[in-house]
C-alpha atoms as a PDB file:
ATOM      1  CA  UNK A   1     -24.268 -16.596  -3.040  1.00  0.00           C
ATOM      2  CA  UNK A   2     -22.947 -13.303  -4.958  1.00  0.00           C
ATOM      3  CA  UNK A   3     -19.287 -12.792  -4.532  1.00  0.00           C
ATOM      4  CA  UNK A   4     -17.990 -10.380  -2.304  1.00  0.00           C
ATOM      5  CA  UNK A   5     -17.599  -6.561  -3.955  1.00  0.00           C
ATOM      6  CA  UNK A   6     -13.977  -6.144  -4.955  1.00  0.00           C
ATOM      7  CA  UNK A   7     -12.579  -3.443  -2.739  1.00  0.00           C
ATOM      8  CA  UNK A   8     -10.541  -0.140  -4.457  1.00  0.00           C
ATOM      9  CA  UNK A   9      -7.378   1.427  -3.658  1.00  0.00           C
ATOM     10  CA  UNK A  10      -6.010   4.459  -4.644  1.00  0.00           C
ATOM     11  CA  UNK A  11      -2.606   4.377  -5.799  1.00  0.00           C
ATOM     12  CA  UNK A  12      -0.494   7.070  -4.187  1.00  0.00           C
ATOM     13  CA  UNK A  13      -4.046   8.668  -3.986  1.00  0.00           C
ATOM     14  CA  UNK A  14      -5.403   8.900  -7.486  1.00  0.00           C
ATOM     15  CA  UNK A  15      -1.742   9.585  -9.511  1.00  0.00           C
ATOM     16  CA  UNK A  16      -4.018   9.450 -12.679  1.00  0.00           C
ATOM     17  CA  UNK A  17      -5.229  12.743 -11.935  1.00  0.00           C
ATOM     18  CA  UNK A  18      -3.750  14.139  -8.462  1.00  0.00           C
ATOM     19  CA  UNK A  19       0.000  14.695  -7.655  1.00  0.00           C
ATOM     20  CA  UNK A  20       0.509  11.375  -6.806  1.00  0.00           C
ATOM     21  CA  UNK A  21       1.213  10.461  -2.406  1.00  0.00           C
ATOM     22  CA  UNK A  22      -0.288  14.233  -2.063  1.00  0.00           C
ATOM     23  CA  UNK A  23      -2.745  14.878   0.777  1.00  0.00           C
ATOM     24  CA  UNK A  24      -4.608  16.558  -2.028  1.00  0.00           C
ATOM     25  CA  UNK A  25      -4.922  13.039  -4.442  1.00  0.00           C
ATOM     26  CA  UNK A  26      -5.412  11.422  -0.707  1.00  0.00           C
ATOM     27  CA  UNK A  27      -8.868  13.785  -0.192  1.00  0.00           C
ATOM     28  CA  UNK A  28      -9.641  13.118  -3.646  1.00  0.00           C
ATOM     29  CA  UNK A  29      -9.771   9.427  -3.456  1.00  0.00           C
ATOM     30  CA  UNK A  30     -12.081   9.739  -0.102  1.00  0.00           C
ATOM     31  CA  UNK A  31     -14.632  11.838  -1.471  1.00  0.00           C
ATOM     32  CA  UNK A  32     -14.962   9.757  -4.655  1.00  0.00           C
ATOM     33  CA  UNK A  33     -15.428   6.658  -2.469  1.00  0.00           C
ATOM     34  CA  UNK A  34     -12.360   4.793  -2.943  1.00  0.00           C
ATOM     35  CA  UNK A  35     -12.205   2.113   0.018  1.00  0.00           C
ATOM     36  CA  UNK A  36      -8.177   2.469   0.505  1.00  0.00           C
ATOM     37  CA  UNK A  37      -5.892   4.865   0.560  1.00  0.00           C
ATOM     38  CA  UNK A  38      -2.643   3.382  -0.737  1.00  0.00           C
ATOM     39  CA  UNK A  39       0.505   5.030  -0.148  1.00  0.00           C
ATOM     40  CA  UNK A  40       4.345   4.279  -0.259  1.00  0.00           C
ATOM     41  CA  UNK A  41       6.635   5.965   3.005  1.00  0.00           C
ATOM     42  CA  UNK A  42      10.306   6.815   3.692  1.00  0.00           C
ATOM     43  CA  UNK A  43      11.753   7.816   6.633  1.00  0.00           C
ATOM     44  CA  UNK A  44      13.560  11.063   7.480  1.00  0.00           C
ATOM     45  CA  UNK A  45      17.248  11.144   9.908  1.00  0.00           C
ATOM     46  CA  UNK A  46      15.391  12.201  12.271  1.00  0.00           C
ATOM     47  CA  UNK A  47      12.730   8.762  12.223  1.00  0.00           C
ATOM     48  CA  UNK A  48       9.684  10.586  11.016  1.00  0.00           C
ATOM     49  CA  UNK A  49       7.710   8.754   8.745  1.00  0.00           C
ATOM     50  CA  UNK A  50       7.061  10.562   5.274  1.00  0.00           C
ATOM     51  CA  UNK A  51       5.014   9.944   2.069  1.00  0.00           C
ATOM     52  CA  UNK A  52       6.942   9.317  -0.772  1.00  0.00           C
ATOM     53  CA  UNK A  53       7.067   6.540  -3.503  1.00  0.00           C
ATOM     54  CA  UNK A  54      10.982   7.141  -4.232  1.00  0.00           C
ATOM     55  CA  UNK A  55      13.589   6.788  -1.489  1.00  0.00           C
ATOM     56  CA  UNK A  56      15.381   9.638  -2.654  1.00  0.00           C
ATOM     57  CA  UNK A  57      14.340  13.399  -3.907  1.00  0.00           C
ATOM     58  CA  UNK A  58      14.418  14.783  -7.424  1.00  0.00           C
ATOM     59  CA  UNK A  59      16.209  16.180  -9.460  1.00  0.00           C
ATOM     60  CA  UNK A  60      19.043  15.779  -7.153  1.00  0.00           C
ATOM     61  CA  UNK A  61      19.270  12.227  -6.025  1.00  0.00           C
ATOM     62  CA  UNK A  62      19.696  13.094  -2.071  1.00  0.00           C
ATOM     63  CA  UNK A  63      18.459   9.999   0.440  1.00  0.00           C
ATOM     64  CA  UNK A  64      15.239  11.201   2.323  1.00  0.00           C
ATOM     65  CA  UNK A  65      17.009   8.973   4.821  1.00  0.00           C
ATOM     66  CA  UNK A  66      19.684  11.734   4.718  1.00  0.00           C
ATOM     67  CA  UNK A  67      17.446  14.502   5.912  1.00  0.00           C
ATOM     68  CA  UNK A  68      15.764  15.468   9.068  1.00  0.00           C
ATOM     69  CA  UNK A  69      11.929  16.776   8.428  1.00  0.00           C
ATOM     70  CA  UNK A  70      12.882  20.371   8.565  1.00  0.00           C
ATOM     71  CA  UNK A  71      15.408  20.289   6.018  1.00  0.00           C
ATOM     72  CA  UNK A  72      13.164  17.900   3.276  1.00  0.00           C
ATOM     73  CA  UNK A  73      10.238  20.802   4.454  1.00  0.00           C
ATOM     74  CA  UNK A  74      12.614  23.262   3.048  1.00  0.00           C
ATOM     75  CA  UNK A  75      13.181  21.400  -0.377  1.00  0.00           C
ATOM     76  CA  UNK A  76       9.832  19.774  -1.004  1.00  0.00           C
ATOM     77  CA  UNK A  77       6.244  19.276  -0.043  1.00  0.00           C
ATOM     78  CA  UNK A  78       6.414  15.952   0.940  1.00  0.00           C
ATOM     79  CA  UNK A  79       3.776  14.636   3.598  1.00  0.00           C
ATOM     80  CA  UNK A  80       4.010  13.137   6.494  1.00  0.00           C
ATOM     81  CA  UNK A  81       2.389   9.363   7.747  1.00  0.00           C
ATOM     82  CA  UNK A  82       0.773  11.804  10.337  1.00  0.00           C
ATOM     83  CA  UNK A  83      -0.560  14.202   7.961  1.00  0.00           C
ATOM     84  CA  UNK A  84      -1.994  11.966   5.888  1.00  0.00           C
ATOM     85  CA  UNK A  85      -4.004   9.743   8.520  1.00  0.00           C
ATOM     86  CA  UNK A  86      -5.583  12.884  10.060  1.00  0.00           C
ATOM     87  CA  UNK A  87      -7.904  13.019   6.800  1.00  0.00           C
ATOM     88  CA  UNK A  88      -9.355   9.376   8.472  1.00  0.00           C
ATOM     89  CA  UNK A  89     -12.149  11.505   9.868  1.00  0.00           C
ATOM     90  CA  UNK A  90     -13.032  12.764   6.315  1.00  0.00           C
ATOM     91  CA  UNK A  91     -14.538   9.118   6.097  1.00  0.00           C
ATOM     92  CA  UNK A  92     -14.570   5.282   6.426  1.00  0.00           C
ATOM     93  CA  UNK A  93     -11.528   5.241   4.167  1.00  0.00           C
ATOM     94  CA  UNK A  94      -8.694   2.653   5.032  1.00  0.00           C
ATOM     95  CA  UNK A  95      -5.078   3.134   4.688  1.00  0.00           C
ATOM     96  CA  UNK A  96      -3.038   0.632   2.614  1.00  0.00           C
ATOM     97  CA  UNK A  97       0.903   1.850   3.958  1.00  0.00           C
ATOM     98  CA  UNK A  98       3.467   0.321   1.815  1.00  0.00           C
ATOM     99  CA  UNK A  99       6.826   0.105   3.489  1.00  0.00           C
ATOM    100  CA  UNK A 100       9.770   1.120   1.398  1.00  0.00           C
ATOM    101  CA  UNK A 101      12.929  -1.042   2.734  1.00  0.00           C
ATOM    102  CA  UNK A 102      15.395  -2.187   0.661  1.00  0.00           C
ATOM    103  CA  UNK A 103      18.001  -5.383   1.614  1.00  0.00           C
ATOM    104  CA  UNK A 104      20.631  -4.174  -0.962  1.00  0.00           C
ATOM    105  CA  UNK A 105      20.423  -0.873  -0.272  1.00  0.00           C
ATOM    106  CA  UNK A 106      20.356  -0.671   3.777  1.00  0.00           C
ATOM    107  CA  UNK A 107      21.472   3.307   3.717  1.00  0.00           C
ATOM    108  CA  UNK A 108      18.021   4.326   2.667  1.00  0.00           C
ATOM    109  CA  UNK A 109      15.594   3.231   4.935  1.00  0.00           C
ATOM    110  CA  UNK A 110      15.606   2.502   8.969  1.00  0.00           C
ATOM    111  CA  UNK A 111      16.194  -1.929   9.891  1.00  0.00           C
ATOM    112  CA  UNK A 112      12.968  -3.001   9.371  1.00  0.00           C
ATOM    113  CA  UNK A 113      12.217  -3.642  13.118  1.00  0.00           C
ATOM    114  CA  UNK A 114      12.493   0.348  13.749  1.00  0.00           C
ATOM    115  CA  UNK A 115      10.739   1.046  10.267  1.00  0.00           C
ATOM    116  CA  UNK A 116       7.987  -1.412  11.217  1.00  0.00           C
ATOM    117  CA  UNK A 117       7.952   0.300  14.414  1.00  0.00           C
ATOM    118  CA  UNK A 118       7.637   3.860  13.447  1.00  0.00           C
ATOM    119  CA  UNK A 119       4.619   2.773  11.383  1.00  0.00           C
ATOM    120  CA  UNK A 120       3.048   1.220  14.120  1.00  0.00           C
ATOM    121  CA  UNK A 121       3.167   3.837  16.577  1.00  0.00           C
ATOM    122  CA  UNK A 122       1.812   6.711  14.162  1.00  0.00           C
ATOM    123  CA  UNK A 123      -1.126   4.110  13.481  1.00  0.00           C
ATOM    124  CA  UNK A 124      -1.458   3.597  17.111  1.00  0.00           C
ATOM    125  CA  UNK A 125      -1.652   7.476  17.761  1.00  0.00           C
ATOM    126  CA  UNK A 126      -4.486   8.268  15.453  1.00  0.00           C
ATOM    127  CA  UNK A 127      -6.270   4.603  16.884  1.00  0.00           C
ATOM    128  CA  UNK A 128      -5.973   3.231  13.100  1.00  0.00           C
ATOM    129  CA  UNK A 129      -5.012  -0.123  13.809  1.00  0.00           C
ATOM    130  CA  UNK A 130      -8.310  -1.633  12.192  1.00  0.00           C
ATOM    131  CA  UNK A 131      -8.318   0.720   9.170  1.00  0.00           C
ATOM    132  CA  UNK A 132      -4.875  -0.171   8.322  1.00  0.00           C
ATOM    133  CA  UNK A 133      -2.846  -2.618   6.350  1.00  0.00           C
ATOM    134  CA  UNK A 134       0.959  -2.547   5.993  1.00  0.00           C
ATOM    135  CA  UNK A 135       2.312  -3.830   2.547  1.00  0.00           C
ATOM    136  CA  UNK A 136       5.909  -4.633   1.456  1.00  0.00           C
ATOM    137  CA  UNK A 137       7.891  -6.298  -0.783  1.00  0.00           C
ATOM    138  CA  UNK A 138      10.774  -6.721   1.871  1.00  0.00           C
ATOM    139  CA  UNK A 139       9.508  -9.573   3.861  1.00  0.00           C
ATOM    140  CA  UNK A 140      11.256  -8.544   6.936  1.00  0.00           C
ATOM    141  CA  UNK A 141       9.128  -5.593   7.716  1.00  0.00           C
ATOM    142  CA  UNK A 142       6.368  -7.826   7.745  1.00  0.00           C
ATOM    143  CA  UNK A 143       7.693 -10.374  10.342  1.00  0.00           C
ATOM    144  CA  UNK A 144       8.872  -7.617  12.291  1.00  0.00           C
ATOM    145  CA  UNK A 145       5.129  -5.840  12.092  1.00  0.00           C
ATOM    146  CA  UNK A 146       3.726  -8.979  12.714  1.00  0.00           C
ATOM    147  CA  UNK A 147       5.780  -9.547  16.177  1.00  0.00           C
ATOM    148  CA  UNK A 148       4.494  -5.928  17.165  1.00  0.00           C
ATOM    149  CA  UNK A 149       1.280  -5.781  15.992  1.00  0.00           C
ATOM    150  CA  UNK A 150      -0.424  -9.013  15.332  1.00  0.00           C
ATOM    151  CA  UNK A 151      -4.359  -7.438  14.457  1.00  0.00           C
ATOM    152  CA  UNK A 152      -2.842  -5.348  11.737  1.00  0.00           C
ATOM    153  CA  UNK A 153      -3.800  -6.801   8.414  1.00  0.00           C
ATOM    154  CA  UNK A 154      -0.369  -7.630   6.453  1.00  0.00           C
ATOM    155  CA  UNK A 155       0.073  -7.963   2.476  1.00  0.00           C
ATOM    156  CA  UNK A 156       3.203  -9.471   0.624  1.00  0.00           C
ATOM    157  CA  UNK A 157       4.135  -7.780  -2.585  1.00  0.00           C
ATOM    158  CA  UNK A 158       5.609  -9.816  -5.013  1.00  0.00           C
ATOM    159  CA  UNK A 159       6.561  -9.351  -8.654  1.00  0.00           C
ATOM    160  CA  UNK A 160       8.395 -11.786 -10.498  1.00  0.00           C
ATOM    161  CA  UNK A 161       8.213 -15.715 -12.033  1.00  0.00           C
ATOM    162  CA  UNK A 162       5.079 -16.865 -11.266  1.00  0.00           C
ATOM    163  CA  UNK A 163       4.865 -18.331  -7.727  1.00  0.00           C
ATOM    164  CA  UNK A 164       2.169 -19.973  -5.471  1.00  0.00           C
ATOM    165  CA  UNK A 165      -0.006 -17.288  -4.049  1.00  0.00           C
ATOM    166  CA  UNK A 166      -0.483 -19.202  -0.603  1.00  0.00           C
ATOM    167  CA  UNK A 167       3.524 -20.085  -0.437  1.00  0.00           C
ATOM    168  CA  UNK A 168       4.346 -16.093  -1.191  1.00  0.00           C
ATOM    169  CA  UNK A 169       1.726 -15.712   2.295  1.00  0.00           C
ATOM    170  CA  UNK A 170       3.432 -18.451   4.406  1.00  0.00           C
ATOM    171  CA  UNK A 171       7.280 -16.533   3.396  1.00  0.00           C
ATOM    172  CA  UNK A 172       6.045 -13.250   4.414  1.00  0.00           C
ATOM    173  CA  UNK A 173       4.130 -14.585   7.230  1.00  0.00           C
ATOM    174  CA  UNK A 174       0.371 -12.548   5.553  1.00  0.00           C
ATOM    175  CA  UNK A 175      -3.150 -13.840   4.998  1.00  0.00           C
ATOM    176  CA  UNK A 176      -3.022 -10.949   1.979  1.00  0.00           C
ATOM    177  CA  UNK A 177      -0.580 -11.481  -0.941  1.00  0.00           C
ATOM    178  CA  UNK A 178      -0.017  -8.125  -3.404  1.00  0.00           C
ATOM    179  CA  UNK A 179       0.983  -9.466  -6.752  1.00  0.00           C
ATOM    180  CA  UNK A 180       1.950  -7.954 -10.251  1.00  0.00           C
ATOM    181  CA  UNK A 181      -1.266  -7.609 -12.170  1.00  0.00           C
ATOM    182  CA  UNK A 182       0.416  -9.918 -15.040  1.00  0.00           C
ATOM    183  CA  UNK A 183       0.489 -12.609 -12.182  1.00  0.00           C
ATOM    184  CA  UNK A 184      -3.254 -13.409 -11.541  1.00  0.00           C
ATOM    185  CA  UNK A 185      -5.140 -16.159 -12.590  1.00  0.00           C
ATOM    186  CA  UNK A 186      -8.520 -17.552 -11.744  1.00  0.00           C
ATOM    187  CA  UNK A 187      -6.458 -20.842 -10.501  1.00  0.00           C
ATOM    188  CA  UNK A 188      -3.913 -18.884  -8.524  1.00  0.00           C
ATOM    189  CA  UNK A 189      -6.347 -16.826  -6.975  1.00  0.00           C
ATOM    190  CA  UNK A 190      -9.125 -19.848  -6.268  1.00  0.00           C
ATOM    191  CA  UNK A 191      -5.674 -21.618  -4.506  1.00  0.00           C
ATOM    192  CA  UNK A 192      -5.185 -18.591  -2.089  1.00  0.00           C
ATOM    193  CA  UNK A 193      -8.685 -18.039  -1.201  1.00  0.00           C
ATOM    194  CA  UNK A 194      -8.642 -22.218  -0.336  1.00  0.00           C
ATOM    195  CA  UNK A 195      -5.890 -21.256   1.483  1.00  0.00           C
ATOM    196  CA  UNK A 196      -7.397 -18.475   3.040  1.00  0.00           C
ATOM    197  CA  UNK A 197      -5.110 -15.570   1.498  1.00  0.00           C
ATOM    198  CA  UNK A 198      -6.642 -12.624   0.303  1.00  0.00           C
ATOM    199  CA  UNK A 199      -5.776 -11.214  -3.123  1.00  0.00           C
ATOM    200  CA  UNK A 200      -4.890  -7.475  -3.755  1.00  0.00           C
ATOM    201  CA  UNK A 201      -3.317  -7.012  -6.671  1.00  0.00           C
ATOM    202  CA  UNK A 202      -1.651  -3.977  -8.664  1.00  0.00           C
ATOM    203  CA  UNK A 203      -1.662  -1.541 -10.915  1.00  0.00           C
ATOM    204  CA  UNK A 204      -4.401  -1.965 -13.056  1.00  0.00           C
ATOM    205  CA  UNK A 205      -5.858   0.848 -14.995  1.00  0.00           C
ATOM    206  CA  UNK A 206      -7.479  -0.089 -18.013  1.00  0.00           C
ATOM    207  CA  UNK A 207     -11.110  -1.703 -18.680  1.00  0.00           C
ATOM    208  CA  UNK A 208      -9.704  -4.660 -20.290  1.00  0.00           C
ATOM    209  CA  UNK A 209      -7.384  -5.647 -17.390  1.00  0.00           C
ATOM    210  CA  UNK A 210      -9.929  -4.794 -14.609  1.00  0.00           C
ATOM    211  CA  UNK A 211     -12.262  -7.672 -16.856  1.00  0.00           C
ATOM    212  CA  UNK A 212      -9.506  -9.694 -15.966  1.00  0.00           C
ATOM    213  CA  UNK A 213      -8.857  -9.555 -12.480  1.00  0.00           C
ATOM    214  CA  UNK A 214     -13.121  -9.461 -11.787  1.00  0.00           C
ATOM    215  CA  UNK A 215     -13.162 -12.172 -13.755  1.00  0.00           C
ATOM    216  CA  UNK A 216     -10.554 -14.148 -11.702  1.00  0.00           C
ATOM    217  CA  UNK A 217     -12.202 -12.740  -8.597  1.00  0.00           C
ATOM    218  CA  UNK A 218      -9.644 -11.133  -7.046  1.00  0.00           C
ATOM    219  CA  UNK A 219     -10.401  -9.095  -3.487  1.00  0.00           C
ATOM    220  CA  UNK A 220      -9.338  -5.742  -4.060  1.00  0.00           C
ATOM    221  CA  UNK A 221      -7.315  -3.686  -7.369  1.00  0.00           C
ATOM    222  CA  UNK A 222      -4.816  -0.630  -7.063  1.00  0.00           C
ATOM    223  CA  UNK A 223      -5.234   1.088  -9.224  1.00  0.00           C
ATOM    224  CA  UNK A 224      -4.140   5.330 -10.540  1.00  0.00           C
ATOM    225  CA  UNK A 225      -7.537   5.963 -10.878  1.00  0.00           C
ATOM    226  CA  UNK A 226      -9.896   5.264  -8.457  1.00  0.00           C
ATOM    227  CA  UNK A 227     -12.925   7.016  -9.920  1.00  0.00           C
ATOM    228  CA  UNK A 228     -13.162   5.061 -13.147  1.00  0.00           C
ATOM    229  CA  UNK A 229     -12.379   1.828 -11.236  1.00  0.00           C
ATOM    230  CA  UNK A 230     -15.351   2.457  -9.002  1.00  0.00           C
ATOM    231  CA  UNK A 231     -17.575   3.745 -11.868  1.00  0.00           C
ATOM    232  CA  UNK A 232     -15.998   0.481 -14.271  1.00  0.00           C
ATOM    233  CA  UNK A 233     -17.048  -1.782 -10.814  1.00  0.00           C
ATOM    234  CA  UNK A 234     -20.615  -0.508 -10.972  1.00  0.00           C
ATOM    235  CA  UNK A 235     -21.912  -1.490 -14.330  1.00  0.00           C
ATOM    236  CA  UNK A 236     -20.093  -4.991 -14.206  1.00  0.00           C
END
């Protein structure tokens, strides 16, 4: 029985050759097929969920946290979560949201039962719930999402010394686990699929390293560029 394709997100869109988290790299990845959308979000003083991969604008390091949405519209051209699922209609694309909370640094982002919230309820508005999973390296978003909205598919990112891919699910409370490309092996992945744990691993963007992860038949690869990916996945 042939293995399942291996699915492709777009990192922040396609960063490799789009502004990356842009609704402009977003559109890009949907029309060259990409099957996610991944995409990192902050959240503004006055709780509306934005796109952006740092918690804090440049060059001057001020807290999006710190902002309301019409003051970070007059400094930059930041998304919103809303703006960026209306382009669902473009296609069948799914969104992979990455949650940006941080334990040590509580001042930047909402708790993680409002920030899982506020996600929630913009996927609930545009009816997304099944073309959606939430990612997160802080495990308490997921718990909390998971409480809220049980049917929306849940991923546990994890970088660091190498750890059982089924016991990195059962701490974040996932059937999806999000590890550092360095961290995938054949035998790590073969253990979560036994365990029935999905495999989505990051950033990969060179031929030699997507060999790799096919090889060791992981589910689905971020990666910057989408296009080549796709194109790389074809004559495998």
């Amino acid at each position: 029985m042939p293995a399942p394709p291996i699915l492709v997100h777009g990192h922040r869109g396609a960063r490799a050759v789009q502004p990356e988290n842009s609704l402009a790299a977003f559109a890009y990845a949907i029309s060259i097929g990409a099957d996610f959308l991944e995409m990192d979000v902050a959240v503004t003083r006055d709780d509306v969920v934005v796109v952006s991969h740092d918690p804090t604008l440049k060059p001057a390091p001020v807290p999006i946290r710190e902002l309301t949405l019409a003051e970070l519209a007059r400094r930059t051209s930041i998304p919103t979560l809303d703006q960026a699922l209306d382009l669902a209609g473009l296609g069948p694309i799914q969104f992979n949201i990455e949650i940006k909370s941080f334990p040590n640094r509580p001042q930047l982002a909402p708790p993680p039962e409002r920030f899982a919230e506020l996600v929630w309820q913009a996927l609930r508005r545009h009816k997304l719930e099944d073309r959606a999973m939430v990612q997160s390296f802080d495990f308490r978003v997921l718990h909390a999402l998971r409480k809220l909205a049980p049917e929306i598919r849940l991923a546990a990112l994890y970088v660091g010394p190498p750890k059982s891919f089924p016991a990195i699910a059962r701490e974040a409370g996932t059937n999806i686990v999000a590890p550092h490309r360095a961290l995938v092996t054949r035998a790590r992945v073969r253990a979560a699929h036994a365990a029935g744990v999905a495999v989505v691993t990051w950033t990969a963007n060179r031929p030699a390293v997507w060999k790799r992860l096919v090889a060791a038949q992981v589910d689905a690869i971020i990666t910057d560029d989408p296009a080549a990916l796709i194109a790389y996945l074809k004559r495998y």
